[in-house]
N, C-alpha and C. Protein backbone atom coordinates (compact mmCIF):
# COMPACT_ATOMS: atom_id res chain seq x y z
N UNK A 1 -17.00 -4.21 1.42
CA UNK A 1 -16.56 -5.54 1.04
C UNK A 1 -15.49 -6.01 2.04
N UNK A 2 -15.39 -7.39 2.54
CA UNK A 2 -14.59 -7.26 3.34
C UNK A 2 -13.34 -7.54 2.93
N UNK A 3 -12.92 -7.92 1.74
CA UNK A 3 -11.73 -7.51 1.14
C UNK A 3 -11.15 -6.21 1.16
N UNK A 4 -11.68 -5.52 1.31
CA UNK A 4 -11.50 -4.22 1.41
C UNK A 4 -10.78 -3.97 2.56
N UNK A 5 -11.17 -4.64 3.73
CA UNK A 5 -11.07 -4.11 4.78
C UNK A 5 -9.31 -4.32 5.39
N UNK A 6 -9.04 -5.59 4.20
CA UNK A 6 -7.56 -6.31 4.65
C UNK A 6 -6.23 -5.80 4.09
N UNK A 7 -7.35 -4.71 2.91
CA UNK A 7 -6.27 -4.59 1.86
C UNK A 7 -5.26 -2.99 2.02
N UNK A 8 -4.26 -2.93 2.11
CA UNK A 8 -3.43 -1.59 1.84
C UNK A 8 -3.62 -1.03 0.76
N UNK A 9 -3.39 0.32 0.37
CA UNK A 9 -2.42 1.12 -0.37
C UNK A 9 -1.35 1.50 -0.08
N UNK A 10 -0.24 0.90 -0.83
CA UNK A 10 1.56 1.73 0.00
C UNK A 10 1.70 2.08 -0.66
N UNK A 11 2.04 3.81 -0.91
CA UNK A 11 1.99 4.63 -1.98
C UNK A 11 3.38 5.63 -1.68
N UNK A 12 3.92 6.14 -3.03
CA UNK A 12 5.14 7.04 -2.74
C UNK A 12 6.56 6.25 -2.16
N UNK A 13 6.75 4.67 -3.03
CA UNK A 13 7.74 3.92 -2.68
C UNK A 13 8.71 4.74 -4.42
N UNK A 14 9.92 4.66 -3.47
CA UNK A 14 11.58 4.20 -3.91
C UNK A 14 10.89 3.41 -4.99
N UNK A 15 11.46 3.65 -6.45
CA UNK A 15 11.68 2.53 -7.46
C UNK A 15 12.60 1.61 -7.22
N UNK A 16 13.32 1.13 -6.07
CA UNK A 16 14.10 0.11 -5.79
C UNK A 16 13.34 -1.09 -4.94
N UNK A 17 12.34 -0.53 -4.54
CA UNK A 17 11.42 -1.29 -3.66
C UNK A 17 10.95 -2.18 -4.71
N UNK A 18 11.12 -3.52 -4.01
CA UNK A 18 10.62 -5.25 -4.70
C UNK A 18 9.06 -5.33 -4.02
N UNK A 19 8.52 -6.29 -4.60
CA UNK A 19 7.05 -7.03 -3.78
C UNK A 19 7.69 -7.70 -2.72
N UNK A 20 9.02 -8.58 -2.61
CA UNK A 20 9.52 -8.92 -1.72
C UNK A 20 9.80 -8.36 -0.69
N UNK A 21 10.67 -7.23 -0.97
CA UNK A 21 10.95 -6.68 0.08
C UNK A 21 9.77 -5.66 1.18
N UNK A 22 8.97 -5.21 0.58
CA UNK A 22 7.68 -4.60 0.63
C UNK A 22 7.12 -5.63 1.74
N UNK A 23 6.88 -6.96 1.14
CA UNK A 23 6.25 -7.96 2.16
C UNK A 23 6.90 -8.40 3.51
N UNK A 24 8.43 -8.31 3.43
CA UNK A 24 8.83 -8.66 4.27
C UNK A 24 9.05 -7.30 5.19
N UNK A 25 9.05 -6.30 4.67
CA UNK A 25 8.11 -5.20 5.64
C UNK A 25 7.46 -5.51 6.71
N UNK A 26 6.65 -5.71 5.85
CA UNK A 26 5.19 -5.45 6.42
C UNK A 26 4.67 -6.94 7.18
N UNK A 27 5.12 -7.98 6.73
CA UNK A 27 5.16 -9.08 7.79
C UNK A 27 5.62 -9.06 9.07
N UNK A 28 6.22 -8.04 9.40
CA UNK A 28 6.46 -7.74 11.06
C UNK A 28 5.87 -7.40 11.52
N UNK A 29 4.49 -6.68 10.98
CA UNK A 29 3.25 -6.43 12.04
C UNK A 29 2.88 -7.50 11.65
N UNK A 30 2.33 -8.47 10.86
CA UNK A 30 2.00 -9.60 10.79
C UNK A 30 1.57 -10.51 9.51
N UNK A 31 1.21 -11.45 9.18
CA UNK A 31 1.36 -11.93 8.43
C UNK A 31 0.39 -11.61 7.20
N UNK A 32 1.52 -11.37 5.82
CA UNK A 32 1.01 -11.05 4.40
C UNK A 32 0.36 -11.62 3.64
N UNK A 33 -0.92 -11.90 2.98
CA UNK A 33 -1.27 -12.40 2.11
C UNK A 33 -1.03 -12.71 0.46
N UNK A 34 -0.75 -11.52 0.57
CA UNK A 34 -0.29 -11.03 -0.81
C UNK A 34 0.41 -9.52 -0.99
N UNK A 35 0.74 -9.17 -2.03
CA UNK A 35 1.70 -7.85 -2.06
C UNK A 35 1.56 -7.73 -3.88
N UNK A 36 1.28 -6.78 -4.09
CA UNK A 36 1.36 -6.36 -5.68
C UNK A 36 1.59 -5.01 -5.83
N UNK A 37 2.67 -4.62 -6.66
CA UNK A 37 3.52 -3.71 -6.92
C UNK A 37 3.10 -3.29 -8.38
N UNK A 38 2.84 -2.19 -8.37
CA UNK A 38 2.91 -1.79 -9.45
C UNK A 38 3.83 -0.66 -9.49
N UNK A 39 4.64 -0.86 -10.62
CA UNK A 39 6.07 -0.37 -10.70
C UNK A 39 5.88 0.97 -12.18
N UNK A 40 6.90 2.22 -11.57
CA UNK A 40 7.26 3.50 -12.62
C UNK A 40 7.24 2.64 -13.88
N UNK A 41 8.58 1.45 -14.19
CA UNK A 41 8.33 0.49 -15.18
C UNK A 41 6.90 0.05 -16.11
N UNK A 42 5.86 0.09 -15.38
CA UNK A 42 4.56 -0.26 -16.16
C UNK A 42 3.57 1.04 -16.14
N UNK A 43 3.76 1.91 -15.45
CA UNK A 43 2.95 3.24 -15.78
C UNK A 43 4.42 4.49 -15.64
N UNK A 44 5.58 4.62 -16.57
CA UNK A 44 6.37 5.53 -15.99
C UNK A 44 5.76 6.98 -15.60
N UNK A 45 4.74 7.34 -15.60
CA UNK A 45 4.12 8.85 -15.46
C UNK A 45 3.36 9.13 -13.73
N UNK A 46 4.00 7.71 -13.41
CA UNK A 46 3.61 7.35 -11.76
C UNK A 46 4.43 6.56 -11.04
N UNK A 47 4.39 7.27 -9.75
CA UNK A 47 5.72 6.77 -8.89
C UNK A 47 4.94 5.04 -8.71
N UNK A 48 6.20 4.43 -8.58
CA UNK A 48 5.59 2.82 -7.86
C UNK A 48 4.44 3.59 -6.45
N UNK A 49 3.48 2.22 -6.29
CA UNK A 49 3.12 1.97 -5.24
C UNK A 49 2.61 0.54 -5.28
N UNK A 50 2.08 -0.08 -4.40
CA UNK A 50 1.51 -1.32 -4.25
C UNK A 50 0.51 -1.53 -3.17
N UNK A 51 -0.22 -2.84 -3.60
CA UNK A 51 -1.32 -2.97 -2.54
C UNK A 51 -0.56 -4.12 -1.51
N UNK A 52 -0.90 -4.29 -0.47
CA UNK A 52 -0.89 -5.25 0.33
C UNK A 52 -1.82 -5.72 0.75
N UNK A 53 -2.13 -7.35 1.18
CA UNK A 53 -3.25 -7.52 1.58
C UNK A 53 -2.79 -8.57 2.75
N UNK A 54 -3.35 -8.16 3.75
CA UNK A 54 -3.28 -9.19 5.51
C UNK A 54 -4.57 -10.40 5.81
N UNK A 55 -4.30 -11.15 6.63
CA UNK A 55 -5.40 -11.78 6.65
C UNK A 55 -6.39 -11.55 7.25
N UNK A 56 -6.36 -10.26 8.58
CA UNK A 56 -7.84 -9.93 9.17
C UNK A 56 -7.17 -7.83 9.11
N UNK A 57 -8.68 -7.82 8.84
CA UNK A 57 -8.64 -6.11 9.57
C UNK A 57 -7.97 -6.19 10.57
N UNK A 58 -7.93 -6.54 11.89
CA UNK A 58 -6.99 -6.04 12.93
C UNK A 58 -5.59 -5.65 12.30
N UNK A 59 -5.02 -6.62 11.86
CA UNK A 59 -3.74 -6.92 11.37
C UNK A 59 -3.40 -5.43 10.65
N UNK A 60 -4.30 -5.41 9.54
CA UNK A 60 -4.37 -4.12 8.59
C UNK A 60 -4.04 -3.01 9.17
N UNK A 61 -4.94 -2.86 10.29
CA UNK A 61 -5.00 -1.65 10.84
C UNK A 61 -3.68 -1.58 11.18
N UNK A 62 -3.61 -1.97 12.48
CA UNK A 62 -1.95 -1.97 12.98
C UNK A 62 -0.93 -1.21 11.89
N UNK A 63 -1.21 -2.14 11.07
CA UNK A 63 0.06 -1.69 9.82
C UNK A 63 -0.27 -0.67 9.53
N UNK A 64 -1.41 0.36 8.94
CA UNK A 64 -1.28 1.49 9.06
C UNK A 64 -0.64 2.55 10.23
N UNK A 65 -1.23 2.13 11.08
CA UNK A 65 -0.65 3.51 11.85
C UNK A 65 0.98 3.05 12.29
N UNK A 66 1.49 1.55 12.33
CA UNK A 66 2.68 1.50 12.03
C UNK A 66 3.83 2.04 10.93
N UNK A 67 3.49 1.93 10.09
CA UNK A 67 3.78 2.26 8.67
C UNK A 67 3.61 3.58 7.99
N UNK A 68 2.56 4.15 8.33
CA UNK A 68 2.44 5.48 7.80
C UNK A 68 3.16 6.36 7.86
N UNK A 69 4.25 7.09 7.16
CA UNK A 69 4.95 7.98 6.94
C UNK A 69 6.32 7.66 7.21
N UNK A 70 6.80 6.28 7.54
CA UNK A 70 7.88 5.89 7.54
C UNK A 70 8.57 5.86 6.26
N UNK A 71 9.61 6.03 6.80
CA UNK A 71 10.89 6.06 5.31
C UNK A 71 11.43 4.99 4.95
N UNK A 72 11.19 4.71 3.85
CA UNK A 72 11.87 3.22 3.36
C UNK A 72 12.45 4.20 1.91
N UNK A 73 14.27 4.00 2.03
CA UNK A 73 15.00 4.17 0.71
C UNK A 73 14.94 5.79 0.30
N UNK A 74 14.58 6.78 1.74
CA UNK A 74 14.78 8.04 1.70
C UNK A 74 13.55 8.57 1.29
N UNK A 75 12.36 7.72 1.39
CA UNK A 75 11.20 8.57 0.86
C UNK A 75 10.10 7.89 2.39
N UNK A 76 9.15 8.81 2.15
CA UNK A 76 7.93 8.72 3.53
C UNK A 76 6.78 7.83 2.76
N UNK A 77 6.69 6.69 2.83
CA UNK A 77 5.73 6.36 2.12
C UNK A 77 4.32 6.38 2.45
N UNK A 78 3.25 6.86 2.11
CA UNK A 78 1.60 6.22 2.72
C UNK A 78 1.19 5.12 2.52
N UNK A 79 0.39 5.23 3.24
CA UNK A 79 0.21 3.65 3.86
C UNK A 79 -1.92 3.89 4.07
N UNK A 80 -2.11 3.48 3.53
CA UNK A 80 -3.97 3.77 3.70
C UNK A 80 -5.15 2.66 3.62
N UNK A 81 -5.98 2.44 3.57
CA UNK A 81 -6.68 1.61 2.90
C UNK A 81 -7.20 1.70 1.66
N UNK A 82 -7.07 0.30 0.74
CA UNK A 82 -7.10 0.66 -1.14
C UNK A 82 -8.23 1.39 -0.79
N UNK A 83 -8.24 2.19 -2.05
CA UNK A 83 -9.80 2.13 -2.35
C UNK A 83 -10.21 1.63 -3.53
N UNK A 84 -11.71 1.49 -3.47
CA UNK A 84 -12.18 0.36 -4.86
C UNK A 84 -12.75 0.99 -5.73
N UNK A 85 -11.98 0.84 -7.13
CA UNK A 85 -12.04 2.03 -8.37
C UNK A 85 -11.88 3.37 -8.06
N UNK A 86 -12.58 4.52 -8.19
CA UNK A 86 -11.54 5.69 -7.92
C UNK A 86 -12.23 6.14 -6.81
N UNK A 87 -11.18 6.97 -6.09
CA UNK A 87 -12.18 7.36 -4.85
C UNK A 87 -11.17 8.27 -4.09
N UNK A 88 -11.50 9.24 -3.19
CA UNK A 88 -10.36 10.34 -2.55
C UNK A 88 -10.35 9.80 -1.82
N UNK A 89 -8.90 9.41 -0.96
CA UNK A 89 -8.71 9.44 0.10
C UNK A 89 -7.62 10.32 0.99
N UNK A 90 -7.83 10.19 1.73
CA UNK A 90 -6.73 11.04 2.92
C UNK A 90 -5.71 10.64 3.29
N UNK A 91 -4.30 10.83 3.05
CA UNK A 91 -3.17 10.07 4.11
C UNK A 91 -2.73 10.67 5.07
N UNK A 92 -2.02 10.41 5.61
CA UNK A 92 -1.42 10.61 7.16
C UNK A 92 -1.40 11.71 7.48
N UNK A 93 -1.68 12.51 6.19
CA UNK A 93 -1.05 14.36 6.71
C UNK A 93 -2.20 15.25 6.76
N UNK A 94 -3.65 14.34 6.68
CA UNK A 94 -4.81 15.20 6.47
C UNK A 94 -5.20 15.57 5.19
N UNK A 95 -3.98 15.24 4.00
CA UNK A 95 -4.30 16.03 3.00
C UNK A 95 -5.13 14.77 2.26
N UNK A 96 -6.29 15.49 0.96
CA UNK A 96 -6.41 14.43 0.34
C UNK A 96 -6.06 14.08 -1.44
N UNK A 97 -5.97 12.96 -1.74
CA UNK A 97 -5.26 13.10 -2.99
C UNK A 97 -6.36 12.04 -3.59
N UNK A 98 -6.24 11.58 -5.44
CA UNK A 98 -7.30 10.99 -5.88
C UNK A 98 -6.53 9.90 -6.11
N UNK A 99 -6.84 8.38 -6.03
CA UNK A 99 -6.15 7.42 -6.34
C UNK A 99 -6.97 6.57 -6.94
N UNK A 100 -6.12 6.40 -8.12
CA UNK A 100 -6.91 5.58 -9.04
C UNK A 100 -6.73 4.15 -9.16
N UNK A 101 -7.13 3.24 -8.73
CA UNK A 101 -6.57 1.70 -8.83
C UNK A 101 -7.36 1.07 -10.17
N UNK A 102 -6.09 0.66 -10.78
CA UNK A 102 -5.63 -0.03 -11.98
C UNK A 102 -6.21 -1.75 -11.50
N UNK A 103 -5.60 -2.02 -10.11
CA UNK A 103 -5.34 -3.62 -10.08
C UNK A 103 -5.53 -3.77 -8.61
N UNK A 104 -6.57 -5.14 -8.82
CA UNK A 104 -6.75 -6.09 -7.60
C UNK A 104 -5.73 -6.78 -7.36
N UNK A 105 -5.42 -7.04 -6.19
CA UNK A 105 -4.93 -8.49 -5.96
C UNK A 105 -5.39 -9.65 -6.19
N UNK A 106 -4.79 -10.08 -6.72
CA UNK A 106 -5.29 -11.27 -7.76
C UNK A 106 -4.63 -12.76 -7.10
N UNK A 107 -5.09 -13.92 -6.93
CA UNK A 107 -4.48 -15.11 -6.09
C UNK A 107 -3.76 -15.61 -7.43
């Protein structure tokens, strides 16, 4: 899908981390479409993470290998492409973990 292709997973964020601040991240590789956070607050049995979404794959990409394993607020966060409903994926370290998405980005 090519939604797919635009969209992040930023996973293993600081519970201090905003959608704001998250976006204005990630707007330095280039420009954000959207940003949705899902916060410890609405599932506490899971660290925050959020999706981001850019306006072309190029863009996306970039931001991964920019972003991946950088520290924002003392933690390394991943940085991947969502995946759609459940599905393994791999982050930065080779390892793989199961991620379950709850939520689209929604306009």
């Amino acid at each position: 899908m090519e939604e797919d292709l635009r969209v992040l997973y930023v996973g293993n964020l600081d519970p201090r981390a905003t959608e704001v601040f998250i976006s204005d991240i990630f707007s330095s590789i280039g420009p954000v479409k959207r940003c949705k956070l899902i916060s410890g607050r609405e599932y506490p049995d899971e660290a925050p993470y959020c999706f981001v979404e850019f306006e072309d794959h190029k863009t996306a990409s970039k931001a991964i290998a920019a972003m991946n394993g950088r520290t924002i607020f003392d933690k390394k966060i991943k940085v991947n492409w969502r995946a759609s409903n459940t599905a393994a994926k791999k982050d930065g370290s080779g390892e793989s973990s199961v991620i379950c998405v709850r939520f689209a980005l929604c306009g």
